[in-house]
Protein backbone atom coordinates (compact mmCIF):
# COMPACT_ATOMS: atom_id res chain seq x y z
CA UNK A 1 -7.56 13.72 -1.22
CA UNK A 2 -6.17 13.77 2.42
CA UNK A 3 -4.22 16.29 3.81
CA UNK A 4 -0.06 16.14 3.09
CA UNK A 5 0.84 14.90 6.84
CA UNK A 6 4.54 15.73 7.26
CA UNK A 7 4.04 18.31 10.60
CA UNK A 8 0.99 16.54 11.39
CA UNK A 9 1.70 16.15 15.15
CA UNK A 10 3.27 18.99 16.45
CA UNK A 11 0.15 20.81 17.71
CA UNK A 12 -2.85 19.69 17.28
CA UNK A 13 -5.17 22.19 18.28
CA UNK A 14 -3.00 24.66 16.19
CA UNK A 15 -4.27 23.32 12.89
CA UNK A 16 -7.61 24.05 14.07
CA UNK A 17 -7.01 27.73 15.31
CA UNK A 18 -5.09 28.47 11.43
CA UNK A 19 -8.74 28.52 10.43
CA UNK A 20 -9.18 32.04 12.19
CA UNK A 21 -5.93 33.55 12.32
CA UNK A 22 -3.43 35.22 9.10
CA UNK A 23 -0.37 32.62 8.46
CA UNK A 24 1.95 34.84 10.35
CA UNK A 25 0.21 33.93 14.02
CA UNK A 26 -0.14 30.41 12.85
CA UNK A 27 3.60 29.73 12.10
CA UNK A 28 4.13 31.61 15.25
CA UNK A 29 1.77 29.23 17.25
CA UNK A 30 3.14 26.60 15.71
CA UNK A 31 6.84 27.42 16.18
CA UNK A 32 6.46 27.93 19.82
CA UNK A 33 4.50 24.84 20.22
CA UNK A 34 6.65 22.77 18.32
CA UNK A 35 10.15 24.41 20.56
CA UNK A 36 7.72 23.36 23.59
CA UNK A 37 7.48 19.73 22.34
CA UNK A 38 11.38 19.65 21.28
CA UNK A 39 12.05 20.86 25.11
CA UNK A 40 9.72 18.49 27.15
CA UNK A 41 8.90 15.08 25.64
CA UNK A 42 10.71 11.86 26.72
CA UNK A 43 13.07 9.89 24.84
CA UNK A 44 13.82 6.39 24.93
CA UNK A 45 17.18 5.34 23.06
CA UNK A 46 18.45 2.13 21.85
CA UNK A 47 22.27 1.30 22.11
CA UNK A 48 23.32 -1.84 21.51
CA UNK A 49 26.40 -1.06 23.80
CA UNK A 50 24.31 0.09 26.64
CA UNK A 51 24.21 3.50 28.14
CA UNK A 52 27.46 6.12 27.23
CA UNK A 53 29.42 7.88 29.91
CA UNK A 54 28.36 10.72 31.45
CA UNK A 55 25.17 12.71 32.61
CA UNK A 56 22.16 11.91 31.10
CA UNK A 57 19.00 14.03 30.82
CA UNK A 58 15.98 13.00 32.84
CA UNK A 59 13.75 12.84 30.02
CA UNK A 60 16.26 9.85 28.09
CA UNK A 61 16.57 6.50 29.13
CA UNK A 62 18.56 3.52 27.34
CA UNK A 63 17.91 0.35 26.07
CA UNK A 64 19.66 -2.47 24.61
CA UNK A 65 16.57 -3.67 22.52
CA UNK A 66 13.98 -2.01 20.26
CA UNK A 67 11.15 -3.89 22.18
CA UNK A 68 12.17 -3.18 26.12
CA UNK A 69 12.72 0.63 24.73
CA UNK A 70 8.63 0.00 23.10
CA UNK A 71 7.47 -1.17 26.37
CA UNK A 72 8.96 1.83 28.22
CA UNK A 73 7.14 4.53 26.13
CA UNK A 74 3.98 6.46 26.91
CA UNK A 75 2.00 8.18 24.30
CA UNK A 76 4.52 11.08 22.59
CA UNK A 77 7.06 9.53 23.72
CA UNK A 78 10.25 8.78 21.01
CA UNK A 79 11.84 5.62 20.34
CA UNK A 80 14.99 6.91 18.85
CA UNK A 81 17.38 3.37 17.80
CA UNK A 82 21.27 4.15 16.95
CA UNK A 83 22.81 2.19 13.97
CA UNK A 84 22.96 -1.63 14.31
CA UNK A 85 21.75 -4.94 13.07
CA UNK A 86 18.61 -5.52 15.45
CA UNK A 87 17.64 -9.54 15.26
CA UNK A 88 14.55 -9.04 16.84
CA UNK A 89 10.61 -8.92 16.08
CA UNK A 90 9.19 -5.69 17.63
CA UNK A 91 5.14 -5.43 19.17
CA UNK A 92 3.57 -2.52 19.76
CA UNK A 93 0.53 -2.54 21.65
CA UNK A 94 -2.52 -0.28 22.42
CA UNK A 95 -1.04 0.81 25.48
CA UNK A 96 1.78 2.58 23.61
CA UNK A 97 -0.51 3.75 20.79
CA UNK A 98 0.95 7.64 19.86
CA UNK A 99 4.64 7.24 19.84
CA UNK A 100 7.26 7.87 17.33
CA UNK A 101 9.89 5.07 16.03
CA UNK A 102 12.40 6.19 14.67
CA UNK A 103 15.91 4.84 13.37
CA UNK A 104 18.78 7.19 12.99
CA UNK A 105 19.87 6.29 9.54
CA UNK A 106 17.60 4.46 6.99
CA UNK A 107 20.57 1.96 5.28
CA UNK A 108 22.52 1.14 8.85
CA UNK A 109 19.74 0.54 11.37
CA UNK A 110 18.58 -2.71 10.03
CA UNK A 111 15.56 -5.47 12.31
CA UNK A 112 16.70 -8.35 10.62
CA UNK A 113 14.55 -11.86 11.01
CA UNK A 114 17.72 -14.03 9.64
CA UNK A 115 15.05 -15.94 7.33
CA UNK A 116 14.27 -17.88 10.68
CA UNK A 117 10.69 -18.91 11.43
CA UNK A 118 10.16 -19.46 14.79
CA UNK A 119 7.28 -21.36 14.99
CA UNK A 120 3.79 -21.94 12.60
CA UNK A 121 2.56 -18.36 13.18
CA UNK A 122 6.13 -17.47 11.05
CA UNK A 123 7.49 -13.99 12.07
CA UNK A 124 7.04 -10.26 11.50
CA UNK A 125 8.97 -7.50 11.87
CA UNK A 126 7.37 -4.85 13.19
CA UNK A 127 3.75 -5.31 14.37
CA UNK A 128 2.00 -2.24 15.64
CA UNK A 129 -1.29 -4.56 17.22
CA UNK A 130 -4.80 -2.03 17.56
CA UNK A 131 -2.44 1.01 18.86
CA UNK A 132 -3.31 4.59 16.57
CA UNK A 133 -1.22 7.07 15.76
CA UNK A 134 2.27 4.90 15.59
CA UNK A 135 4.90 6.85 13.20
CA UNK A 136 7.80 4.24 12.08
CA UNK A 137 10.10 5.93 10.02
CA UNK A 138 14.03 6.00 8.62
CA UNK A 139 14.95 2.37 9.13
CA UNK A 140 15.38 -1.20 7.17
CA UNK A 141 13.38 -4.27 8.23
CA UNK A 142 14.35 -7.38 6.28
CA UNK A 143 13.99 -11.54 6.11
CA UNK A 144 11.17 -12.21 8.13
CA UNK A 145 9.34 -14.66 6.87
CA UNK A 146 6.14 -17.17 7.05
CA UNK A 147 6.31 -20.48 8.08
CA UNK A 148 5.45 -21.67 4.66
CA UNK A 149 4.46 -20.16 1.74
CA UNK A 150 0.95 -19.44 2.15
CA UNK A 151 1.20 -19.19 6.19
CA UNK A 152 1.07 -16.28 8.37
CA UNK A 153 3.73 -14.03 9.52
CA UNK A 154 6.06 -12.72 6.84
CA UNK A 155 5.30 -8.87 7.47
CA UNK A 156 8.23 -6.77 7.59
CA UNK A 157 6.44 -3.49 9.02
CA UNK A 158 2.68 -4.07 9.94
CA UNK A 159 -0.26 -1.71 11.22
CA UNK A 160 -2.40 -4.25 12.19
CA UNK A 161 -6.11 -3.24 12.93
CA UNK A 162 -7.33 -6.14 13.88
CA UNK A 163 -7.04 -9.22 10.97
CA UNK A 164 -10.03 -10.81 10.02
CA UNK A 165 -12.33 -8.91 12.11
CA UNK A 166 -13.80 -6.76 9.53
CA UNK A 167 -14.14 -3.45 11.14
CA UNK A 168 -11.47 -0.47 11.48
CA UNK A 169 -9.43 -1.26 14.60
CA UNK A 170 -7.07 1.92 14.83
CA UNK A 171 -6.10 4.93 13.22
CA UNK A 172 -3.32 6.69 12.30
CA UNK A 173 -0.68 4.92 10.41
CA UNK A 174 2.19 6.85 9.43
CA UNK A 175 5.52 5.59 7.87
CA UNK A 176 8.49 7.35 5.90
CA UNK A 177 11.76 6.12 5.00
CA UNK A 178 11.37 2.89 5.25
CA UNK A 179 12.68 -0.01 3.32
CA UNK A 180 11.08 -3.59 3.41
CA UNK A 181 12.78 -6.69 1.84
CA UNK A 182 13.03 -10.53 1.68
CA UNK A 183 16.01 -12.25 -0.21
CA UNK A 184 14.21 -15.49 0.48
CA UNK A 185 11.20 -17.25 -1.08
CA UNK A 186 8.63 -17.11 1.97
CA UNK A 187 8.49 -13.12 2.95
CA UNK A 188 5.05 -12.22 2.49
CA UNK A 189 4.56 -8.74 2.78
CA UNK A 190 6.31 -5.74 3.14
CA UNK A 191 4.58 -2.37 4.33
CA UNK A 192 1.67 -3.65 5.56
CA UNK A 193 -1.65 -1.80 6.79
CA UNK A 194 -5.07 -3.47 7.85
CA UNK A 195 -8.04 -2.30 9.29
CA UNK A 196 -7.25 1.24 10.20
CA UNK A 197 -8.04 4.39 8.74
CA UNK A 198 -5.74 7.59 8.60
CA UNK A 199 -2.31 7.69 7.54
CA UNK A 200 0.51 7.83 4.83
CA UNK A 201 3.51 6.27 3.38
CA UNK A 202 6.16 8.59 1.73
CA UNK A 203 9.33 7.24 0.77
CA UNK A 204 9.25 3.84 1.15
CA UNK A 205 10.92 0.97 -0.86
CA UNK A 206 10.40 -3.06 -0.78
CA UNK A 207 11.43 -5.67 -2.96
CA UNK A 208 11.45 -9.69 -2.60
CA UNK A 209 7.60 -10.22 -1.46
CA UNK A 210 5.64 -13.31 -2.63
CA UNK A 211 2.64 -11.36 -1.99
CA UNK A 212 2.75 -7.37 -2.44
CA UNK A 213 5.83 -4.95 -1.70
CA UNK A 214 2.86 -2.74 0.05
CA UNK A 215 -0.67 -3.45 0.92
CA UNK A 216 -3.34 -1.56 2.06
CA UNK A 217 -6.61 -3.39 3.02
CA UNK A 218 -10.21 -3.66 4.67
CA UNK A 219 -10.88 0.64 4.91
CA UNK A 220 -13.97 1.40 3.10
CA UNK A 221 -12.77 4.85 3.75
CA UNK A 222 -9.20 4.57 4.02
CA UNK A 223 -8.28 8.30 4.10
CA UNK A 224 -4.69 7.65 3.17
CA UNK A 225 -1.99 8.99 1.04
CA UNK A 226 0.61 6.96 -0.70
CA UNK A 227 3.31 8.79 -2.40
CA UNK A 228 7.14 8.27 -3.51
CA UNK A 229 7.07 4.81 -3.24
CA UNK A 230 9.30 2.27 -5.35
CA UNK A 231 8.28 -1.12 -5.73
CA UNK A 232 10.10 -3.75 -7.57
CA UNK A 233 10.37 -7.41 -7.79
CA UNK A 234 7.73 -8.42 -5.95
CA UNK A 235 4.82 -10.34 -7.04
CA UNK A 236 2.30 -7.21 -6.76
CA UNK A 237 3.97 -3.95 -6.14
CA UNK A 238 0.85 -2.52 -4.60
CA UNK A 239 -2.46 -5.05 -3.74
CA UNK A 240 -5.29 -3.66 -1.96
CA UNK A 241 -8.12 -5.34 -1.14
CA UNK A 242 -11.36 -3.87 -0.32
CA UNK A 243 -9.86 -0.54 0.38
CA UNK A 244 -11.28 3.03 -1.08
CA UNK A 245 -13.18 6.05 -0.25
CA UNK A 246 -10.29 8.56 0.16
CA UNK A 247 -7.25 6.84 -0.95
CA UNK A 248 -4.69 8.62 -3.26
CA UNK A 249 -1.42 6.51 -4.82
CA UNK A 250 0.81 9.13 -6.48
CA UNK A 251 4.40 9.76 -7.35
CA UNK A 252 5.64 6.24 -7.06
CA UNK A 253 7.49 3.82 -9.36
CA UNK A 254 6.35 0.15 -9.74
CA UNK A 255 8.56 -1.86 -12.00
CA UNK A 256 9.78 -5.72 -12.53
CA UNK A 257 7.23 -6.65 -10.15
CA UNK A 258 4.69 -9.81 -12.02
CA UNK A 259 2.06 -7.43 -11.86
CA UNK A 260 2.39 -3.27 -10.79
CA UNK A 261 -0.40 -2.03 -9.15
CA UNK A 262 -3.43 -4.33 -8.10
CA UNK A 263 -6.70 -2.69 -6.17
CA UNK A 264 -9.65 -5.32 -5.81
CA UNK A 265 -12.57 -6.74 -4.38
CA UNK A 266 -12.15 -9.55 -2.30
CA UNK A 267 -14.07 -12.43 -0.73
CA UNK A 268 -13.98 -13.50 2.11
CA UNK A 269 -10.71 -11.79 2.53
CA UNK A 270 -10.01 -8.20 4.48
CA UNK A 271 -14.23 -7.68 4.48
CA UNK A 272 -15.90 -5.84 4.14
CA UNK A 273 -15.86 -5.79 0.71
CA UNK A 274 -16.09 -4.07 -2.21
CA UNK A 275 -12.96 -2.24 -3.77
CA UNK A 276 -15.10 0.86 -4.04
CA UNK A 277 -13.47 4.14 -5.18
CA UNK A 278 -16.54 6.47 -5.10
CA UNK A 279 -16.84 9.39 -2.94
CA UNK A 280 -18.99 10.32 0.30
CA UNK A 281 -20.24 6.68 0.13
CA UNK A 282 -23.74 6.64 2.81
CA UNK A 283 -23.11 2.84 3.31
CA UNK A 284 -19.97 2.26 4.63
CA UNK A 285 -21.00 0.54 7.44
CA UNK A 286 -23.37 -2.36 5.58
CA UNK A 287 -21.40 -1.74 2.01
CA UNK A 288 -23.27 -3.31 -1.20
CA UNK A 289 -20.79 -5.52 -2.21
CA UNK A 290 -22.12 -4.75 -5.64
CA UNK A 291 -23.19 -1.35 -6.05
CA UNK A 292 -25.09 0.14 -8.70
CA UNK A 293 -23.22 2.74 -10.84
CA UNK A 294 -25.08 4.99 -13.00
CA UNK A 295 -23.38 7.62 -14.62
CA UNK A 296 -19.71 7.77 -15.63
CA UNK A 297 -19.79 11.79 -14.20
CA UNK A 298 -19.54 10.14 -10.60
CA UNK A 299 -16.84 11.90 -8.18
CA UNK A 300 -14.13 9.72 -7.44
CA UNK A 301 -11.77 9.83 -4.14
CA UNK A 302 -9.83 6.31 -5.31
CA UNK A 303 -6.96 8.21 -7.70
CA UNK A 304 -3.95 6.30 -8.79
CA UNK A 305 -2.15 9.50 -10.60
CA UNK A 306 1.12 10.35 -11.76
CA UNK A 307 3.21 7.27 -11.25
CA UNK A 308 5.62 5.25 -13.48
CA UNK A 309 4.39 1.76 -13.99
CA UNK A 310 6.83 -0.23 -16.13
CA UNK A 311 8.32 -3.48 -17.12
CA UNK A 312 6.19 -5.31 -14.80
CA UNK A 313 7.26 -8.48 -16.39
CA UNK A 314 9.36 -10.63 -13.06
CA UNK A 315 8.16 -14.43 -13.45
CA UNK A 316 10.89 -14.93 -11.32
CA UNK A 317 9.74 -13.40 -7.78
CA UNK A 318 8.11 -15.68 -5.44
CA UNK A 319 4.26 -15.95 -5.25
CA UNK A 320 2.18 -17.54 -3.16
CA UNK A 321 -0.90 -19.36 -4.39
CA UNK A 322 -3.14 -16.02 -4.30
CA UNK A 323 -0.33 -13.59 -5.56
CA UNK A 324 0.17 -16.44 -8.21
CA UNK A 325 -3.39 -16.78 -9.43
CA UNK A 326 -3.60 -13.48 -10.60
CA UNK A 327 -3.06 -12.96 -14.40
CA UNK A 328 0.54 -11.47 -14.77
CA UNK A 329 2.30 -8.46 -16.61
CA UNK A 330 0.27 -5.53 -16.19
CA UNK A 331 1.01 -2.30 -15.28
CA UNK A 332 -2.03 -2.07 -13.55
CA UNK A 333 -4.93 -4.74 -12.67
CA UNK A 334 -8.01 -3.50 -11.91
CA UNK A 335 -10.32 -7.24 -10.61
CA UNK A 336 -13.69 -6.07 -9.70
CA UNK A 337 -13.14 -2.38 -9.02
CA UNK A 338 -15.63 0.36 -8.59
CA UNK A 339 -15.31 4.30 -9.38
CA UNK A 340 -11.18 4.51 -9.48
CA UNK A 341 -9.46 6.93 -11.32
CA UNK A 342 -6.64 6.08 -13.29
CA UNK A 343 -4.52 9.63 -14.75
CA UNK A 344 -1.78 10.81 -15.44
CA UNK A 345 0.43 8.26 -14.91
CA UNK A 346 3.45 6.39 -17.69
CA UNK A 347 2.55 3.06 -18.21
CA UNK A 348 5.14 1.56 -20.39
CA UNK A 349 6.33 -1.80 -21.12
CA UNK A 350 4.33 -4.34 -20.02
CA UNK A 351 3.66 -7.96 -21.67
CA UNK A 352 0.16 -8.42 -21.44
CA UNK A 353 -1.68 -5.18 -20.28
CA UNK A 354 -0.75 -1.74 -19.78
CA UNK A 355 -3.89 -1.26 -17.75
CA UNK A 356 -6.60 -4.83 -17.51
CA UNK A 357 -9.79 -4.44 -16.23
CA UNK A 358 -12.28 -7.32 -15.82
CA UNK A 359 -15.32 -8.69 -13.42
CA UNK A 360 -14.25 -10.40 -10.86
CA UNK A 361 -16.49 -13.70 -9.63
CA UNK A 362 -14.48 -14.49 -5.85
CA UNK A 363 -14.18 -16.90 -5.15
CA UNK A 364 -13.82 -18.65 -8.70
CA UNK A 365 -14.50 -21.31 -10.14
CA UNK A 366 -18.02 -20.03 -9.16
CA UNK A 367 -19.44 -22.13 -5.67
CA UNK A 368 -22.21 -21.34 -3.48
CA UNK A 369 -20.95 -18.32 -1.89
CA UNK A 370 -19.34 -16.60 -4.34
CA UNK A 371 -19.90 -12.62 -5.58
CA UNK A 372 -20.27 -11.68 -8.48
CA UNK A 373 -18.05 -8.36 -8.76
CA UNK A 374 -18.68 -6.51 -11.68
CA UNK A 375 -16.19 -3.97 -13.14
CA UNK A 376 -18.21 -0.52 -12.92
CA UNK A 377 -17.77 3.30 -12.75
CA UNK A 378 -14.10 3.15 -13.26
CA UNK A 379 -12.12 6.00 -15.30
CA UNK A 380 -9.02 5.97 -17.02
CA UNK A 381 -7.54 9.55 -18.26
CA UNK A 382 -4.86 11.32 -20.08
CA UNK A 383 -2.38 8.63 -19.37
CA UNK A 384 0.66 8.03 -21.32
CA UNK A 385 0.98 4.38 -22.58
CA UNK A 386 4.13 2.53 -24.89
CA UNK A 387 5.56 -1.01 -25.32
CA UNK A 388 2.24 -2.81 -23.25
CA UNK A 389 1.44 -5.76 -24.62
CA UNK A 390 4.45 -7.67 -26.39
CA UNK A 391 3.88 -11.22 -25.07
CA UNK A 392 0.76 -11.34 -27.59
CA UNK A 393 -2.28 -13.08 -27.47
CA UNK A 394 -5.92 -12.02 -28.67
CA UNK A 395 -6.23 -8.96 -25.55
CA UNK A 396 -3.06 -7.90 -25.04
CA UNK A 397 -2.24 -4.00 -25.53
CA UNK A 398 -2.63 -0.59 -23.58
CA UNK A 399 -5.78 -1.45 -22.33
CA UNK A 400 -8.56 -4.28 -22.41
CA UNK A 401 -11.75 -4.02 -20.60
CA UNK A 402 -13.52 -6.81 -19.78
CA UNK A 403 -17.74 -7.15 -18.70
CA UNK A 404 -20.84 -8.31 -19.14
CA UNK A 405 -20.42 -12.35 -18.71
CA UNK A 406 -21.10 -12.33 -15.01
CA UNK A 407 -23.90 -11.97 -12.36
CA UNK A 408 -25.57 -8.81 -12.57
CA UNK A 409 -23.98 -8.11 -16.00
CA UNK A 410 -23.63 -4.30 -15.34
CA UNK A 411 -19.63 -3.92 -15.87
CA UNK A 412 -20.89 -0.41 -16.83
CA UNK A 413 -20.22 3.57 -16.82
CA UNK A 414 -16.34 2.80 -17.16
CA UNK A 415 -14.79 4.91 -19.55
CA UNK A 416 -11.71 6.60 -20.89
CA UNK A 417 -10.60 10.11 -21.96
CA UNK A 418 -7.18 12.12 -23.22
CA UNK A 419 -5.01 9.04 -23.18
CA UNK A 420 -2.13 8.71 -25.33
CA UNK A 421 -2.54 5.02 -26.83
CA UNK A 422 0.39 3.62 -28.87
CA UNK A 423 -0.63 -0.22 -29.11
CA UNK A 424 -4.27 -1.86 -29.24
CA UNK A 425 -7.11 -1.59 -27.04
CA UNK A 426 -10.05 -3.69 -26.41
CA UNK A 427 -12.98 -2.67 -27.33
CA UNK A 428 -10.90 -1.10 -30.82
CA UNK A 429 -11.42 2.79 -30.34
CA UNK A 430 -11.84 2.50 -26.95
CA UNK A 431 -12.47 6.46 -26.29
CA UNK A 432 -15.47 6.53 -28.80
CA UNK A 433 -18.59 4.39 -27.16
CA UNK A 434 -16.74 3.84 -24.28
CA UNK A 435 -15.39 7.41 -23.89
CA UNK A 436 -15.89 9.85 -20.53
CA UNK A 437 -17.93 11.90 -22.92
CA UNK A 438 -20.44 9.95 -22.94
CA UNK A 439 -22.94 9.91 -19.74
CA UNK A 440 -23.23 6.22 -19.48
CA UNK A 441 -21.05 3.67 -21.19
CA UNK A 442 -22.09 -0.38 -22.28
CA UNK A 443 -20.32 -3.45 -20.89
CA UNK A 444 -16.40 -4.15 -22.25
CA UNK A 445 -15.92 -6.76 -23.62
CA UNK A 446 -18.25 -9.97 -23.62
CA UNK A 447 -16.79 -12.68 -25.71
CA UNK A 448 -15.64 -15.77 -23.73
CA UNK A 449 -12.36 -16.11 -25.45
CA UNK A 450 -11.59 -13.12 -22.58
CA UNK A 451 -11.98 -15.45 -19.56
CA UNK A 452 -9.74 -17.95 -21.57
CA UNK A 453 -7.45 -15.44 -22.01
CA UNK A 454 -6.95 -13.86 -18.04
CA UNK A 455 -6.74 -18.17 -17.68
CA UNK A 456 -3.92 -18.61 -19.51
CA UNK A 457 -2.05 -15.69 -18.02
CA UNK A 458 -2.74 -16.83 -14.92
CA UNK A 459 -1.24 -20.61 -15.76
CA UNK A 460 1.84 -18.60 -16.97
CA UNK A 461 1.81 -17.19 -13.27
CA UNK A 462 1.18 -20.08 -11.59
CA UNK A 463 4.40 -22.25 -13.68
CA UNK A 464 6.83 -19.57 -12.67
CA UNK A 465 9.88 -20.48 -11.63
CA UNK A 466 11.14 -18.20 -7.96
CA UNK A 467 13.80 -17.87 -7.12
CA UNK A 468 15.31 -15.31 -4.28
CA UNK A 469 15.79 -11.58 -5.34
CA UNK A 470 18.83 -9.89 -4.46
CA UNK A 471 18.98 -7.18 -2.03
CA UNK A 472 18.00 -3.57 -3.29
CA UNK A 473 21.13 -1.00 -3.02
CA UNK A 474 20.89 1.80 -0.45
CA UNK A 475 17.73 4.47 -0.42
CA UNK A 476 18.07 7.74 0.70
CA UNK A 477 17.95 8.49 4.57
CA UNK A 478 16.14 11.28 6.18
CA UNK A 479 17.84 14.44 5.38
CA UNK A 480 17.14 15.62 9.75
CA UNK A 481 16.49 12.24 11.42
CA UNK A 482 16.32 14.68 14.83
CA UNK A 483 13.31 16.72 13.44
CA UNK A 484 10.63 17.42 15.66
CA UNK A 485 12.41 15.23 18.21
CA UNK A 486 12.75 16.65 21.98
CA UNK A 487 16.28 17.23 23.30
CA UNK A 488 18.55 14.49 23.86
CA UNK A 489 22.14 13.58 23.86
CA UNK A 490 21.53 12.04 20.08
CA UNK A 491 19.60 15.38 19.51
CA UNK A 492 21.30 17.98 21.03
């Protein structure tokens, strides 16, 4: 699991030195370093009424704009933005990777995109293009949207690593208070990281996506840490594609979304693929898109642990046609997944699945290039399930676990331990053959009335009927929004 990063950047060759010195030197190292920072670094303010009266300090500068205050920064530098309704897309470059962003008050500094769509490539909100090391945190970003419904754009806060070019583009993403949401039909996605490696989410909310409230995608080794999220009424709360290695999703709530929480393999999308959860992978950089899973006493580093996942049952967000074509109400989804670790978390209340796991052929119906994911090494513990599977229908329960009907037919070495089952699973007594005692564990289920029955959820999915989702009330702000910041007049 990666490090907790909340005083990640105050000094960092102090973290290093803690190896070798008692606790009491290290918080003094670290309390003069961070009083150094607080005194020296520059600060770039936005003001939508322009510059106030008086002196001000060398190190601060005003702006009227989020972007000209962007373009002014160097790397350490703070963008610091005063309450207002921003209409604005912000871009952040490599030039100004390392640099804080930070609003002043989560509910009242709002970048709003209006719902307008300024041309086919849609809009976004905040894109932070290649640069590492970007923190955004303790503002609202809202309505900006794609050009259409499958188009690009649409991304309310995005770490972009470099789309489509299958390789890690940046590091260090880092993002805390921050709320994401679309009251429209077209707003694609709302916390948004590609292609980068390094970096957390805490505290974030979005609501109103036609694709996922947050995504993570394309890290083999993602090294990230998700935790106190809330994601509702979106189409997937959480969808990451091709993402593993070290990647931790804890302490969150996903509810009313169509379906909760949705890790999977993916092709040709956010390569290189698989979804693989495993730990100290050798072949990250030439991945087997189906690896070989032998034993179901692998270590994991993939952990989805301690969250609520509930009611995710909303046929009335918007989807777009891949969102759509996934089957609908369950907690979580697991479509060709390696060696994650499901624990600990509630998982209550959800028409067809608490938890559905099944091989995933992408694309499908099968075509030349197609691969054949299977459903393999994946372990599902001690987790607390009620109220899953009310719509009906032959699978539907806590849990059904699909394999065995697709290319390699090794959906293997999955298997399940200490979970508190109230409605049916699939295989029946799920925690005998197919239980974590047991070294290695058979296929799930192989009767073809399965595949008919992921088909008709996703037909129920596809005839939804969206409409717009309201807007979510207010989230908490940061307690200290002028932590760690250097002296200023905001910061005195």
């Amino acid at each position: 699991m990666p490090a907790k990063q909340g005083a990640r950047r105050g000094a960092p060759g102090v973290l290093r030195i803690c190896v070798l010195l008692t606790v009491a030197l290290c918080a003094t190292a670290a309390s003069a370093t961070s009083a150094s920072a607080h005194k020296l670094g520059e600060v770039e303010i936005v003001r939508q009424a322009g510059p106030p009266a008086g002196e001000i300090p060398s190190n601060t500068h005003y702006f009227t704009t989020i972007q000209a205050a962007v373009e002014a920064t160097k790397r350490g530098a703070w963008v610091l933005i005063e309450p207002g309704v921003y209409g604005e897309e912000v871009k952040v470059t490599k030039a100004h990777s390392g640099i804080w962003i930070r609003g002043m008050n989560r509910n009242t500094v709002i970048i709003d995109g209006q719902h307008k769509v300024p041309g086919p490539q849609g809009a976004n909100g905040i894109e932070i293009e290649k640069a590492s090391n970007v923190s955004v945190e303790n503002l609202t970003v809202r309505n900006f949207e794609r050009a259409e419904l499958d188009g690009p754009g649409g991304n309310e806060i995005w770490w972009n690593g470099g789309e489509d070019s299958k390789r890690i583009g940046a590091h260090g993403w880092w993002g805390r208070y921050l709320t994401a949401y679309d009251t429209g039909l077209n707003g694609g996605y709302g916390i948004f990281t590609n292609n980068e490696i390094e970096g957390e989410w805490e505290d974030i909310y979005a609501s109103g996506f036609n694709d996922s409230g947050m995504y993570l995608g394309a890290c083999q080794e993602c090294q990230a840490l998700i935790t106190f999220a809330t994601m509702e009424d979106n189409a997937l709360g959480y969808s990451g594609s091709n993402s593993g290695g070290s990647l931790v999703i804890e302490n969150s709530i996903f509810r009313h979304n169509t379906t909760g929480i949705a890790p999977n393999s993916e092709n040709p999308g956010d390569g290189p693929p698989p979804q693989d959860g495993q730990c100290n992978r050798v072949n990250r950089r030439h991945p087997d898109p189906t690896p070989e899973i032998t034993s179901t006493e692998i270590p994991r580093c993939t952990v989805i642990r301690d969250n609520l996942i509930t009611e995710n049952n909303n046929l009335s967000v918007p989807a777009n046609h891949s969102a759509a074509a996934a089957p609908w109400g369950a907690g979580v989804a697991l479509p060709g997944v390696y060696a994650d670790l499901v624990e600990h978390n509630t998982i209550t209340d959800n028409p067809s699945n608490g938890v559905l796991a099944f091989e995933f052929p992408n694309p499908f119906p099968v075509q030349k290039d197609t691969i054949f994911f299977q459903l393999a090494g994946n372990k599902i513990a001690e987790n607390t399930f009620s109220g899953n599977g009310t719509l009906g229908g032959p699978y539907s329960g806590d849990v059904a676990l699909e394999g065995g009907q697709f290319g390699s037919k090794q959906s293997v070495n999955n298997c399940l331990s200490g979970n508190s089952f109230a409605d049916a699973t699939f295989p029946a007594a799920i925690e005998g053959t197919w239980g974590c005692q047991n070294k290695t564990t058979p296929n799930g289920v192989e009767e073809i009335q399965f595949i008919g029955y992921l088909l008709a959820l996703q037909a129920e999915s596809e005839g939804r009927t969206a409409v717009a989702q309201a807007p979510p009330p207010a989230q908490p702000t940061m307690p200290n929004p002028c932590r760690e910041v250097p002296r200023d007049p905001l910061c005195p």
